[in-house]
Protein backbone atom coordinates (compact mmCIF):
# COMPACT_ATOMS: atom_id res chain seq x y z
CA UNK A 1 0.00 0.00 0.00
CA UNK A 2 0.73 3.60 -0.90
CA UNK A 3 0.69 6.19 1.71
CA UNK A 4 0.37 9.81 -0.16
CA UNK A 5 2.10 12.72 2.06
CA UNK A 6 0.28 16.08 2.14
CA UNK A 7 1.52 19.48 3.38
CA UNK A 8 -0.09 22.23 3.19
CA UNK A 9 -0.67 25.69 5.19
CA UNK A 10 -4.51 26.02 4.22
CA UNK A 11 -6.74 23.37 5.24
CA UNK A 12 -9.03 24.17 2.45
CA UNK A 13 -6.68 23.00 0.36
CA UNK A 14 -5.44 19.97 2.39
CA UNK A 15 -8.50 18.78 2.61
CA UNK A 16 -9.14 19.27 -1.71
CA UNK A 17 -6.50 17.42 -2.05
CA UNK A 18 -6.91 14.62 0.28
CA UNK A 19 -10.39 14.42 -1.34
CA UNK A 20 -8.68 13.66 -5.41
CA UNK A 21 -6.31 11.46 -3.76
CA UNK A 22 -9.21 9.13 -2.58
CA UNK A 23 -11.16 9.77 -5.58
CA UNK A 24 -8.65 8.69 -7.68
CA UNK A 25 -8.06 5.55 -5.76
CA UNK A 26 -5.35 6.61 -2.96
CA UNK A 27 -5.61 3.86 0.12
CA UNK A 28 -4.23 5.70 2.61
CA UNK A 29 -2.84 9.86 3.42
CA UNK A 30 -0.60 10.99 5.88
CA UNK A 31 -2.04 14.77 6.92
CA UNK A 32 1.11 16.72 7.81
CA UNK A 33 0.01 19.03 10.77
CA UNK A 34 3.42 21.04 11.38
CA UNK A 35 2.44 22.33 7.70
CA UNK A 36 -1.02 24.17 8.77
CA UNK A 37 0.74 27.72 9.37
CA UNK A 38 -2.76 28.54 11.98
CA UNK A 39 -4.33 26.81 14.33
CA UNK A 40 -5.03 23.42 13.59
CA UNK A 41 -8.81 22.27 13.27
CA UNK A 42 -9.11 18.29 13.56
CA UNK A 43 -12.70 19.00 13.33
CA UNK A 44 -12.33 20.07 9.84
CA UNK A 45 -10.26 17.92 8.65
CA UNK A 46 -11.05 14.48 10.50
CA UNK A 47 -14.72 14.41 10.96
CA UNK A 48 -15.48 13.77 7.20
CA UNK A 49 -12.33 12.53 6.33
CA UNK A 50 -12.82 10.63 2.76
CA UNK A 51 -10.38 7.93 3.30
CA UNK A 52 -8.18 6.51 6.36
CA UNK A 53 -5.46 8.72 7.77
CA UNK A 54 -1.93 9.14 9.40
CA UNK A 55 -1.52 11.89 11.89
CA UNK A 56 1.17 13.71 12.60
CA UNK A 57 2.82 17.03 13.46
CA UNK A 58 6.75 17.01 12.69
CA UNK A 59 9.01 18.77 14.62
CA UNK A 60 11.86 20.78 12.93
CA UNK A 61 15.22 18.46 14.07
CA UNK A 62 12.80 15.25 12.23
CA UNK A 63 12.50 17.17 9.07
CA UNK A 64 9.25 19.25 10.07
CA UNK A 65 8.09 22.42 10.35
CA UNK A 66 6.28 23.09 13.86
CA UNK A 67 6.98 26.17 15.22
CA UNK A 68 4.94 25.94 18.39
CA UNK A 69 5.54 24.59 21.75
CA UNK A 70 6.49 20.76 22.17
CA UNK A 71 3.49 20.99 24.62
CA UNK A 72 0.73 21.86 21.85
CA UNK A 73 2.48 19.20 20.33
CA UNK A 74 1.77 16.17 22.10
CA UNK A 75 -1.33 17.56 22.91
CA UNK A 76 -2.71 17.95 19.34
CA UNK A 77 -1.47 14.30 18.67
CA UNK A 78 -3.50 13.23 22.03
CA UNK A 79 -6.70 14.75 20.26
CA UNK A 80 -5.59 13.45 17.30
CA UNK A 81 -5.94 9.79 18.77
CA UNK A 82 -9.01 10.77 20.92
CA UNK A 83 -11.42 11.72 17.31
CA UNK A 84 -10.29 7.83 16.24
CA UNK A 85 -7.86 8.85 13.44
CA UNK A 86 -6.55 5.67 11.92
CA UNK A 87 -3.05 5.98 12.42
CA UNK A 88 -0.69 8.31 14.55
CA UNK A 89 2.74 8.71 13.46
CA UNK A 90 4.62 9.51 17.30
CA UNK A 91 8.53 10.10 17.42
CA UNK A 92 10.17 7.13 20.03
CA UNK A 93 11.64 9.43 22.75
CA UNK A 94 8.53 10.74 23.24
CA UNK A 95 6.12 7.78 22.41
CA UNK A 96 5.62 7.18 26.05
CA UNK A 97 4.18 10.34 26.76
CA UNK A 98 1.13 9.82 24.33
CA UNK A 99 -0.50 6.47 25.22
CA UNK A 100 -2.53 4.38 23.26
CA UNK A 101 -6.40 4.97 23.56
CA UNK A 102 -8.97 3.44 21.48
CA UNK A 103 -9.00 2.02 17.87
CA UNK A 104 -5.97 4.02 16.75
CA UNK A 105 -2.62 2.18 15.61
CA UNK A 106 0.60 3.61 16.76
CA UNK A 107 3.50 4.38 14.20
CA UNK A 108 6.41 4.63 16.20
CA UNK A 109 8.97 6.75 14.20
CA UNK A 110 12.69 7.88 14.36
CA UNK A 111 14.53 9.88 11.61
CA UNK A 112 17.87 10.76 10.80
CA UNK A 113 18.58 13.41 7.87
CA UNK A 114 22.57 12.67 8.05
CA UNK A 115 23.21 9.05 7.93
CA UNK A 116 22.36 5.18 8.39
CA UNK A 117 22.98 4.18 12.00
CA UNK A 118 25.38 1.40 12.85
CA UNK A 119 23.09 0.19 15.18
CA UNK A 120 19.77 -0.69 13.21
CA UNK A 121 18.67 -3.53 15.05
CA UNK A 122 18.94 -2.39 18.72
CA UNK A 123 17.05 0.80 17.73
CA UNK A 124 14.46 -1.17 15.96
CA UNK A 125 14.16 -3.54 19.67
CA UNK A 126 14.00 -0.32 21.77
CA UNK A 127 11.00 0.92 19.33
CA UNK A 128 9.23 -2.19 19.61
CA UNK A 129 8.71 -1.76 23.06
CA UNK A 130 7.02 1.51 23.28
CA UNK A 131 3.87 -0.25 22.19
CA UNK A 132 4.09 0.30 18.54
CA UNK A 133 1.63 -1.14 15.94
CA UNK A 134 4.32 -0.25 13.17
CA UNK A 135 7.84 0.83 13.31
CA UNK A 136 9.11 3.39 11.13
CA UNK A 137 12.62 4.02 10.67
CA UNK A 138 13.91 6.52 7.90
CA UNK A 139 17.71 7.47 8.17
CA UNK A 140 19.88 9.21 5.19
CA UNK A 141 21.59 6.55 2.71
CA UNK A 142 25.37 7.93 2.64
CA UNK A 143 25.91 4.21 0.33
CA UNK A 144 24.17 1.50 -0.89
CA UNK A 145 25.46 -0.51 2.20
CA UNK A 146 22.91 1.61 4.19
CA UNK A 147 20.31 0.31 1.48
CA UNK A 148 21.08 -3.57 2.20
CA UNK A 149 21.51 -2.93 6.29
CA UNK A 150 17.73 -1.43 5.99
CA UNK A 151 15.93 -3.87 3.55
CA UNK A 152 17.93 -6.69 5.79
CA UNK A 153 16.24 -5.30 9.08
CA UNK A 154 12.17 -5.05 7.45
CA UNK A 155 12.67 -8.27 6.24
CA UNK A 156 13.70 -9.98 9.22
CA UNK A 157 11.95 -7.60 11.71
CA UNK A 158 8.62 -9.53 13.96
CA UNK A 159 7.24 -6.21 14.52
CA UNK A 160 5.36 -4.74 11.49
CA UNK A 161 8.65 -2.31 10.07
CA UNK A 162 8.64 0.48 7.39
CA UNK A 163 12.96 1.42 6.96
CA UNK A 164 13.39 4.00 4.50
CA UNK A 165 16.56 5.15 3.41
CA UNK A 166 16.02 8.71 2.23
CA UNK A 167 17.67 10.44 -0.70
CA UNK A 168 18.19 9.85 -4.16
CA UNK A 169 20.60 6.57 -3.02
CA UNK A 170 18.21 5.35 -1.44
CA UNK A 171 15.05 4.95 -3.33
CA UNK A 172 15.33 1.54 -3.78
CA UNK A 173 14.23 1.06 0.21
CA UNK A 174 10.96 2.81 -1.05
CA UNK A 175 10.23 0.90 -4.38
CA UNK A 176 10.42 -2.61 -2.56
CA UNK A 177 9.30 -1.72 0.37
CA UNK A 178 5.70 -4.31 -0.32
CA UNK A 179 8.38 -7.03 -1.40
CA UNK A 180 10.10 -6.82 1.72
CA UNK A 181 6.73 -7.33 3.85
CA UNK A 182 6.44 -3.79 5.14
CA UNK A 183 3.20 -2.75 5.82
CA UNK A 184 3.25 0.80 3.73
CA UNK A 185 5.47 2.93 1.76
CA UNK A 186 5.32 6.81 1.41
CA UNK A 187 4.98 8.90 -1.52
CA UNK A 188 5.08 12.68 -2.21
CA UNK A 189 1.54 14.24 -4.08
CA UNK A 190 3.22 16.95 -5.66
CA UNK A 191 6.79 16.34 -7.64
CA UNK A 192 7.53 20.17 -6.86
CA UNK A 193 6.84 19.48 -2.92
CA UNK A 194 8.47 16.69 -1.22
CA UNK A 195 7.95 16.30 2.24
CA UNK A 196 11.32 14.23 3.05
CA UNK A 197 14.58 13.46 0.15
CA UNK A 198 13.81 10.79 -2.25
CA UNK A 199 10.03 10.57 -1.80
CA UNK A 200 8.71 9.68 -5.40
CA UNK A 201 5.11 10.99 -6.65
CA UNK A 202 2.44 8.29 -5.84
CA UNK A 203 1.36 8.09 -9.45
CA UNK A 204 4.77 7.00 -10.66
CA UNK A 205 4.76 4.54 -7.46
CA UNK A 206 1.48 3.20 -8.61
CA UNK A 207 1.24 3.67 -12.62
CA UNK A 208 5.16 3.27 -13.55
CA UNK A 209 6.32 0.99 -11.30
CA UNK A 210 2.76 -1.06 -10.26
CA UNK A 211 4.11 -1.25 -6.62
CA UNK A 212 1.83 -3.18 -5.30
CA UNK A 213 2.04 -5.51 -7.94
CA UNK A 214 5.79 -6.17 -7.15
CA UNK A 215 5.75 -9.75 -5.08
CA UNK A 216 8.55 -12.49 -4.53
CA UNK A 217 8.01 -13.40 -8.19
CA UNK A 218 9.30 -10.11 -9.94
CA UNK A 219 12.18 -10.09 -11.81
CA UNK A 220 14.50 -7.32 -11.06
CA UNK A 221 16.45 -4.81 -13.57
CA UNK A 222 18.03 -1.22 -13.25
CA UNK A 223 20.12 1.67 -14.09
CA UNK A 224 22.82 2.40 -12.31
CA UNK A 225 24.24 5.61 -12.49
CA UNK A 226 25.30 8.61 -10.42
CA UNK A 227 23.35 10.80 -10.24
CA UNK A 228 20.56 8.78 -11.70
CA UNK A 229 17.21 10.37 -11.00
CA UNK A 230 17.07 11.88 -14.47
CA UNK A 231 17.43 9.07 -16.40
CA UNK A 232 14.58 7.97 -18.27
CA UNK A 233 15.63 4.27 -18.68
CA UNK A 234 13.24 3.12 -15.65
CA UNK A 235 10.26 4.70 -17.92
CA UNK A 236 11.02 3.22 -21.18
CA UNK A 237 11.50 -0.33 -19.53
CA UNK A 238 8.77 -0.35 -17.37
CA UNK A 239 6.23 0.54 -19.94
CA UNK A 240 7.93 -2.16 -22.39
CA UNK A 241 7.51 -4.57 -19.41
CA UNK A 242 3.99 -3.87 -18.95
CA UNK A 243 3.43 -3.83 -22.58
CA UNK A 244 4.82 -7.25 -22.77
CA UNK A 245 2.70 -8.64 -19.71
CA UNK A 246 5.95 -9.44 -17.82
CA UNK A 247 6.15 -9.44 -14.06
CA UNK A 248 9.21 -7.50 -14.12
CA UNK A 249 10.40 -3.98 -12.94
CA UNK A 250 13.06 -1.62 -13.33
CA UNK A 251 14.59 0.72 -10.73
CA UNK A 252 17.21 3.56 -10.21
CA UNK A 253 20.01 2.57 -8.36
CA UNK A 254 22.38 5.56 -7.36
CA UNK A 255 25.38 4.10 -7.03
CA UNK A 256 29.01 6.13 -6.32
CA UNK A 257 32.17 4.71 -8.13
CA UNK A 258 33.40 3.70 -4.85
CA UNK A 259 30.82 2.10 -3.86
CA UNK A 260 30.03 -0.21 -7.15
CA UNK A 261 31.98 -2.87 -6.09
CA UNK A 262 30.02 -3.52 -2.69
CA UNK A 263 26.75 -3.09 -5.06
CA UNK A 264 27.51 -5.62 -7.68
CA UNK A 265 28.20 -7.97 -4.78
CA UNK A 266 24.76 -7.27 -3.49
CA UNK A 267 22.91 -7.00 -6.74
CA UNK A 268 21.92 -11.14 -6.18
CA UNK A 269 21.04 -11.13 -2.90
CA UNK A 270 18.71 -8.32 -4.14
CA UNK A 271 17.16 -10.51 -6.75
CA UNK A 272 18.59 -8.32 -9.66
CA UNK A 273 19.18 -9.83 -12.75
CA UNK A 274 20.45 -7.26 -15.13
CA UNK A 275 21.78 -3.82 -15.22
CA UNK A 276 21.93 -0.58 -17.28
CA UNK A 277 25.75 0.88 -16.87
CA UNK A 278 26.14 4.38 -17.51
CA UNK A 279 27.73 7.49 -16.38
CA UNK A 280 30.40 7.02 -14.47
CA UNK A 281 30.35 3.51 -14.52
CA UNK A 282 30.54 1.96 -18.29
CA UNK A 283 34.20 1.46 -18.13
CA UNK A 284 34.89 0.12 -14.29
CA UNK A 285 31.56 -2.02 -14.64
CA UNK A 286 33.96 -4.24 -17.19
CA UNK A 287 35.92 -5.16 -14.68
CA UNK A 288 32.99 -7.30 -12.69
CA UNK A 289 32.48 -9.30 -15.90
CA UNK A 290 33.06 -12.91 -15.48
CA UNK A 291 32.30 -13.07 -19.81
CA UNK A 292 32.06 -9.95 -22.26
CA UNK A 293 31.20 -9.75 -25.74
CA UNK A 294 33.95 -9.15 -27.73
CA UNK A 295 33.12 -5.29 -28.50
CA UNK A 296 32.98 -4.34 -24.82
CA UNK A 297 36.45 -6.10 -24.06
CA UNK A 298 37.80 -4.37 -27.37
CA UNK A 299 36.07 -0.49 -26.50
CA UNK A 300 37.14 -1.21 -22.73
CA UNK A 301 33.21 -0.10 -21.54
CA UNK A 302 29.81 -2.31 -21.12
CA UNK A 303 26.22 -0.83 -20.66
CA UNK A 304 24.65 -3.91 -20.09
CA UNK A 305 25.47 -6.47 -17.42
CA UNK A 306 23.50 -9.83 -17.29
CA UNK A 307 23.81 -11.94 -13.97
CA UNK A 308 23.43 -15.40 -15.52
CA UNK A 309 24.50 -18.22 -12.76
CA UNK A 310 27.85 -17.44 -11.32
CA UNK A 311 28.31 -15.48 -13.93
CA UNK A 312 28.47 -11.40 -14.63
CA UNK A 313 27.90 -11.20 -18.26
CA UNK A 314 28.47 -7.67 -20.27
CA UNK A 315 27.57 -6.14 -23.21
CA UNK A 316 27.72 -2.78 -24.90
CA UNK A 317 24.56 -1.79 -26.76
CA UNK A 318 25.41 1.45 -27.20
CA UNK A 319 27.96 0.17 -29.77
CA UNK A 320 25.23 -1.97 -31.78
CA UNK A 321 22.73 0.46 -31.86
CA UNK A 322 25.14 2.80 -32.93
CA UNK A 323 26.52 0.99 -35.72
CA UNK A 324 22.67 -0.47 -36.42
CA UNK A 325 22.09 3.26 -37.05
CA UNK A 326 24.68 4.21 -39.21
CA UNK A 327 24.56 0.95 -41.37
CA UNK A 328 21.44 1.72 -42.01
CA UNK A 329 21.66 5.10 -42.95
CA UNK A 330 24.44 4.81 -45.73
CA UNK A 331 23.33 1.53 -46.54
CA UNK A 332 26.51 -0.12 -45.57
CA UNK A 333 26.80 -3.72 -47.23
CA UNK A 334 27.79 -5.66 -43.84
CA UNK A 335 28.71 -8.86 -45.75
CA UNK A 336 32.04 -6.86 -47.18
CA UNK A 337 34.98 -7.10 -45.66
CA UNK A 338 36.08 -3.49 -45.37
CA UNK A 339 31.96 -1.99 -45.09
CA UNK A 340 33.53 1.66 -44.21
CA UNK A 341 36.58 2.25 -46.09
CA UNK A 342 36.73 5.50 -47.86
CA UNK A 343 34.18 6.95 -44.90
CA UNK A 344 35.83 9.93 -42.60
CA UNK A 345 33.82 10.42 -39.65
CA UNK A 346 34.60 13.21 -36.53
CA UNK A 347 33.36 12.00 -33.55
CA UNK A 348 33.00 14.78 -30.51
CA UNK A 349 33.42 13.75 -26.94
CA UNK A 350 35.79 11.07 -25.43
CA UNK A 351 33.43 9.79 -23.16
CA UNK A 352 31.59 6.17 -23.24
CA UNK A 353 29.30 6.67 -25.98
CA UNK A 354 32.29 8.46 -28.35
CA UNK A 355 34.50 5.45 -27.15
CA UNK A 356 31.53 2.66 -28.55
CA UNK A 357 31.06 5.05 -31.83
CA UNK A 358 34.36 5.51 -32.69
CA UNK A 359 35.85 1.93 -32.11
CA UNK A 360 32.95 0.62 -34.23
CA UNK A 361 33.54 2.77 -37.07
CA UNK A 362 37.22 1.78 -36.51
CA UNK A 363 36.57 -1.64 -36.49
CA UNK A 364 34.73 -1.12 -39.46
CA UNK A 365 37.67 0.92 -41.37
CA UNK A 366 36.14 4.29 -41.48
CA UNK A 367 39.08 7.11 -41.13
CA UNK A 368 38.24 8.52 -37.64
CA UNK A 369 39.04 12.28 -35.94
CA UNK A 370 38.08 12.52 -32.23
CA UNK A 371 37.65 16.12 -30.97
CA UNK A 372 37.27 16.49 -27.09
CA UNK A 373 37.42 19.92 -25.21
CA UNK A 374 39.69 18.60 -23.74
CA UNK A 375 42.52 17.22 -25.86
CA UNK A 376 44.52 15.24 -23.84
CA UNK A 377 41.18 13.10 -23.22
CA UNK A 378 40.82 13.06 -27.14
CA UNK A 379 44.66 12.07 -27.64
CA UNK A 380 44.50 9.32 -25.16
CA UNK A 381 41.13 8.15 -26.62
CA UNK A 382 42.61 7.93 -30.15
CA UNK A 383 45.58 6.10 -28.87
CA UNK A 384 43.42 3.25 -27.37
CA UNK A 385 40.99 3.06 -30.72
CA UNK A 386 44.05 3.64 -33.06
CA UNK A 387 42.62 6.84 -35.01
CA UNK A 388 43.64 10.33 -34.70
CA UNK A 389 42.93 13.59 -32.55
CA UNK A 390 42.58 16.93 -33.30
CA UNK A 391 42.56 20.15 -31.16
CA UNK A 392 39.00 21.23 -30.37
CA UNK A 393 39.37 24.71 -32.14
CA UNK A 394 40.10 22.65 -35.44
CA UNK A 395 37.24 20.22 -35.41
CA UNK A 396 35.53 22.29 -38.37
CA UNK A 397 38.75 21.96 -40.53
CA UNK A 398 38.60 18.66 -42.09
CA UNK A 399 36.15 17.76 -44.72
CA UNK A 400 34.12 15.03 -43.39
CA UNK A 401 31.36 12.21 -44.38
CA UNK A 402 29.48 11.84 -40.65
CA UNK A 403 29.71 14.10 -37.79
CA UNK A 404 28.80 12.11 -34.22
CA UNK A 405 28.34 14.29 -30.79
CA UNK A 406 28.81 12.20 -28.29
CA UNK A 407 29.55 15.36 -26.07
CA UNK A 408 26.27 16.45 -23.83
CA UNK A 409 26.13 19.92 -25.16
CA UNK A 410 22.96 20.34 -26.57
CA UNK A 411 21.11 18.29 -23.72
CA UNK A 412 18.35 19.32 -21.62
CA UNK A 413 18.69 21.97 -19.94
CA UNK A 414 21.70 23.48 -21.99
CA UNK A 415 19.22 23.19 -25.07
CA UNK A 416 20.48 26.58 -26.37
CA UNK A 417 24.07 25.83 -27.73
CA UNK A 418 25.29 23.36 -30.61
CA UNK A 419 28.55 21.72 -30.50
CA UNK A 420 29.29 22.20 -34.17
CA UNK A 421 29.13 25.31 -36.38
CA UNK A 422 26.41 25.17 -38.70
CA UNK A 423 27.79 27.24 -41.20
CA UNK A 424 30.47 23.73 -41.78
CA UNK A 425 27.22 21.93 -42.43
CA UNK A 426 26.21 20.78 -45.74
CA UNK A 427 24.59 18.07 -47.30
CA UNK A 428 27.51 16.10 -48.05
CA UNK A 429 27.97 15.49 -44.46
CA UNK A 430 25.93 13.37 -42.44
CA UNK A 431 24.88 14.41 -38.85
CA UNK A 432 24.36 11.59 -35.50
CA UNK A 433 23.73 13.36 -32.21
CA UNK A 434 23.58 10.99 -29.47
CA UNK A 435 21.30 13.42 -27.20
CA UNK A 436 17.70 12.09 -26.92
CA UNK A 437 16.30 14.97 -24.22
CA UNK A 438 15.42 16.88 -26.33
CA UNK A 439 15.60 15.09 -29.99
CA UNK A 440 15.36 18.60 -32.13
CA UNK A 441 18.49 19.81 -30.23
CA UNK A 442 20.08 22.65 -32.23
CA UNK A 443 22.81 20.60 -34.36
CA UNK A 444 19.84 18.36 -35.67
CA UNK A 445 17.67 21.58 -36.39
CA UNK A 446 20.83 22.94 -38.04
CA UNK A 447 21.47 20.03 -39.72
CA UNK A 448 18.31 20.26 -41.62
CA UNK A 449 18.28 23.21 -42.69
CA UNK A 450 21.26 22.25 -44.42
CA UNK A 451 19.84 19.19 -45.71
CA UNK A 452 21.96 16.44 -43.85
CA UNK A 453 21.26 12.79 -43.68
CA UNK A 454 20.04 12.31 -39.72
CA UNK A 455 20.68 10.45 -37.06
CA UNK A 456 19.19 11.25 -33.78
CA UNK A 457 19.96 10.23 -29.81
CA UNK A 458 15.88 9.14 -29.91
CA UNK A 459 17.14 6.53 -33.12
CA UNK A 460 20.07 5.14 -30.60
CA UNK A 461 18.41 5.15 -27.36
CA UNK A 462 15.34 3.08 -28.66
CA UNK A 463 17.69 0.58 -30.58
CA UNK A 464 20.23 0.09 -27.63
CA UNK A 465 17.25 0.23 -24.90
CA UNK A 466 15.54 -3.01 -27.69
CA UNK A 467 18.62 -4.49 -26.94
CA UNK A 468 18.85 -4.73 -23.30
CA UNK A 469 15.37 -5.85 -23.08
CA UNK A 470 16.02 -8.74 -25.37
CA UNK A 471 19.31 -9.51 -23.31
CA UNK A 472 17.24 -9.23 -19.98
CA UNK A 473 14.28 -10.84 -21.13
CA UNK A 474 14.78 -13.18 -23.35
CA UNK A 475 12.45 -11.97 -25.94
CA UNK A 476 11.77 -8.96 -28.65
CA UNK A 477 11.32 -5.53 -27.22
CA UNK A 478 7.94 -3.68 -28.32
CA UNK A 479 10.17 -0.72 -29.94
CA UNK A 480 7.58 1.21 -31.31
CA UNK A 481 6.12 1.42 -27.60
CA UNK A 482 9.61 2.70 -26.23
CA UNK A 483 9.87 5.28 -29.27
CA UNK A 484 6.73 6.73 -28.25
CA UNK A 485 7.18 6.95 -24.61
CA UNK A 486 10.74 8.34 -24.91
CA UNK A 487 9.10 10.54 -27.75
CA UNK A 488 6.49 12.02 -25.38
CA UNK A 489 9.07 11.81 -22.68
CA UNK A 490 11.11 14.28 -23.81
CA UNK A 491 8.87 16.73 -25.79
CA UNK A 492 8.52 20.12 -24.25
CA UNK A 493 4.73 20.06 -25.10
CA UNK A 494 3.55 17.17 -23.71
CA UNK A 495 5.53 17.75 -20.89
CA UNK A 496 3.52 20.95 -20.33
């Protein structure tokens, strides 16, 4: 079950908005009291409450905002309890000050906005013994160790447990929160106002992820990234996995480099059973292969692992969709044995995706230019992949069949700049930018308007995302269903 968080100063509009949530099918609201900047009516917003209710009034040091007397407090959580609300939500060091009285179930709560205690399970027994219904323990993840330490205590807990790790790292603790047996999760109502770090909104909880659908049975994929919250990857697989009828899910996983290692360890005992790699990962994720396709050992990166067995298989799709793309534009006959010879191609960037691009074409024996802002990325790049750099302020020099940006100049927000002049564009040359958010970024726009043969990030990302679904899956991905959710994704109207 879903527990929707509201805050708001008016109760007017506290109680508007607890009445849509329940219309359109919320199970359960928490009504955040240290919000209400007057005096708080429980009349008003109890008596014809629509739906059942947590209570409670945070104070300031737990990540609220009451600005009255610790007194008024307690007593307004006392009343609280004495109209019948359904649940009260009561801070342990002072649980034993409010005691129980009537039908109303106790949520005995302790938060920490800096880290992960060490000592999760005697803080968990001393909270079980102030007469709680359900504990509720939500502590800052500072790693994903602090992830495993808190799924390990709700699943083993005898005492009805909700352990959240807040924060982008830990968001996990909140999307498996029903597989781990706890009794509710919380999510934000508004994506603009979130009442605690890492809350998501409750209709991505329910409609993108189907939480309550996720059981011992579901199959578990991810990105993991750092940062990772804007990645759309989690959209376009979940909607291919509910297109296909699959019991499966997919789920950001903030990981730090440093803490990868300790992850990938973890990733079975999590039930995970393949991965997204990207930024900053693609390249120290090879390293956790037991097996990798011959193109990630060769380009020195993977985007895909598969946990197969004992095994840590990896593959780079970026690298076929790329070449998938390219092949197809120029019609490339695959079956000769030198497809690209006589093709030059400058490739931008000398990260991942300009590492997969340009050792393909390589591979392929297209002459290849990398260009990097900063060149002694670009030099060591071309020294790996065999092909040659040039200084950044002489990209536009050389006459050239494709132009790749692999750089992220262009993406959203930084929507307004192009990395590529487009006076040098013409339609001899033949444009791939890698960016997907948005698609029209202003080197495609420029590139038709001088009549260029295009490749866009939306053509990549849909072919390598086909890919990973096929490796995780077994089966064919429903691509036209992930081209039109990253498609509406990523457009400015629909977004608005």
């Amino acid at each position: 079950m879903i527990c929707v968080t509201l805050g708001r100063s008016r109760h007017k509009r506290m109680i508007a908005e607890h009445q849509y949530l329940v219309e359109n099918g919320a199970e359960l609201v928490e009504l955040r009291l240290d919000y209400i900047g007057r005096a708080v009516s429980l009349n008003r917003l109890l008596d014809d409450r629509p739906g059942p209710v947590v209570v409670t009034a945070r104070r300031r040091e737990d990540g609220g905002r009451w600005m009255k007397t610790e007194q008024e407090r307690l007593m307004l959580l006392r009343s609280a309890i004495a109209t019948g609300v359904d649940y009260v939500d009561i801070e342990a060091d002072v649980a034993a000050q409010i005691p129980r009285y009537g039908n109303t179930k106790r949520i005995i709560s302790f938060h920490d906005f800096s880290e992960t205690p060490e000592n999760l399970e005697e803080l968990h027994a001393a909270m079980a013994e102030e007469d709680a219904d359900i504990i509720k323990i939500a502590t800052m993840a500072n790693s994903f160790a602090d992830n495993i330490r808190m799924m390990k205590l709700v699943r083993s807990a005898s005492v009805p447990t909700i352990g959240i790790c807040m924060g982008e790292m830990g968001m996990v603790t909140r999307l498996l929160a029903n597989r781990l047996g706890s009794p509710f999760t919380y999510a934000s109502f508004s994506s603009d106002r979130k009442m605690a770090p890492g809350l998501l909104h409750w209709k991505d909880m329910r409609n993108l992820y189907r939480y309550d659908e996720i059981d011992d049975g579901t199959a578990l994929f991810g990105v993991v990234a750092d940062p990772v919250a804007h990645s759309h990857s989690p959209l376009i697989h979940n909607r291919a996995f509910e297109k296909a009828e699959l019991n499966a899910r997919y789920l950001p996983f903030r990981v730090t480099q440093g803490d990868l290692p300790n992850f990938i360890e973890h990733c079975r005992e999590l039930g995970i059973s393949g991965l997204s790699v990207t930024i900053p990962h693609k390249e120290s994720a090879l390293d956790f292969c037991t097996q990798a396709e011959s193109s990630a050992t060769g380009i020195g990166a993977v985007n895909t692992l598969v946990f197969q067995d004992e095994d840590v298989l990896g593959y780079n799709t970026d690298y076929r969709a790329a070449m998938d793309c390219i092949e197809e534009l120029f019609k490339i006959d695959k079956e000769k044995e030198r497809p690209m010879q006589g093709m030059k191609a400058m490739v931008l960037g000398a990260g991942g995706v300009s590492r997969a691009i340009a050792w393909g074409l390589k591979q392929r024996h297209a002459e290849v230019l990398m260009a990097s802002r900063t060149y002694d990325r670009a030099q060591l790049l071309a020294a790996e992949i065999g092909c040659r750099a040039v200084e950044w302020d002489q990209r536009h020099d050389e006459r050239i069949n494709l132009l790749v940006n692999g750089t992220p100049v262009g993406m959203h927000p930084d929507v307004d700049r192009s990395p590529f002049d487009a006076r040098k564009l013409n339609q001899f040359v033949a444009v791939f930018d890698t960016v997907y958010n948005p698609e029209n970024t202003i080197l495609v726009k420029d590139a038709r308007k001088a009549q260029c043969r295009i490749i866009t990030g939306v053509d990549m990302f849909v072919r390598q995302a086909a890919y990973q679904f096929k490796l995780f899956t077994g089966q064919d991905a429903p691509a036209e269903q992930m081209r039109k959710t990253i498609k509406e994704a990523t457009n400015p109207v629909q977004l608005n």
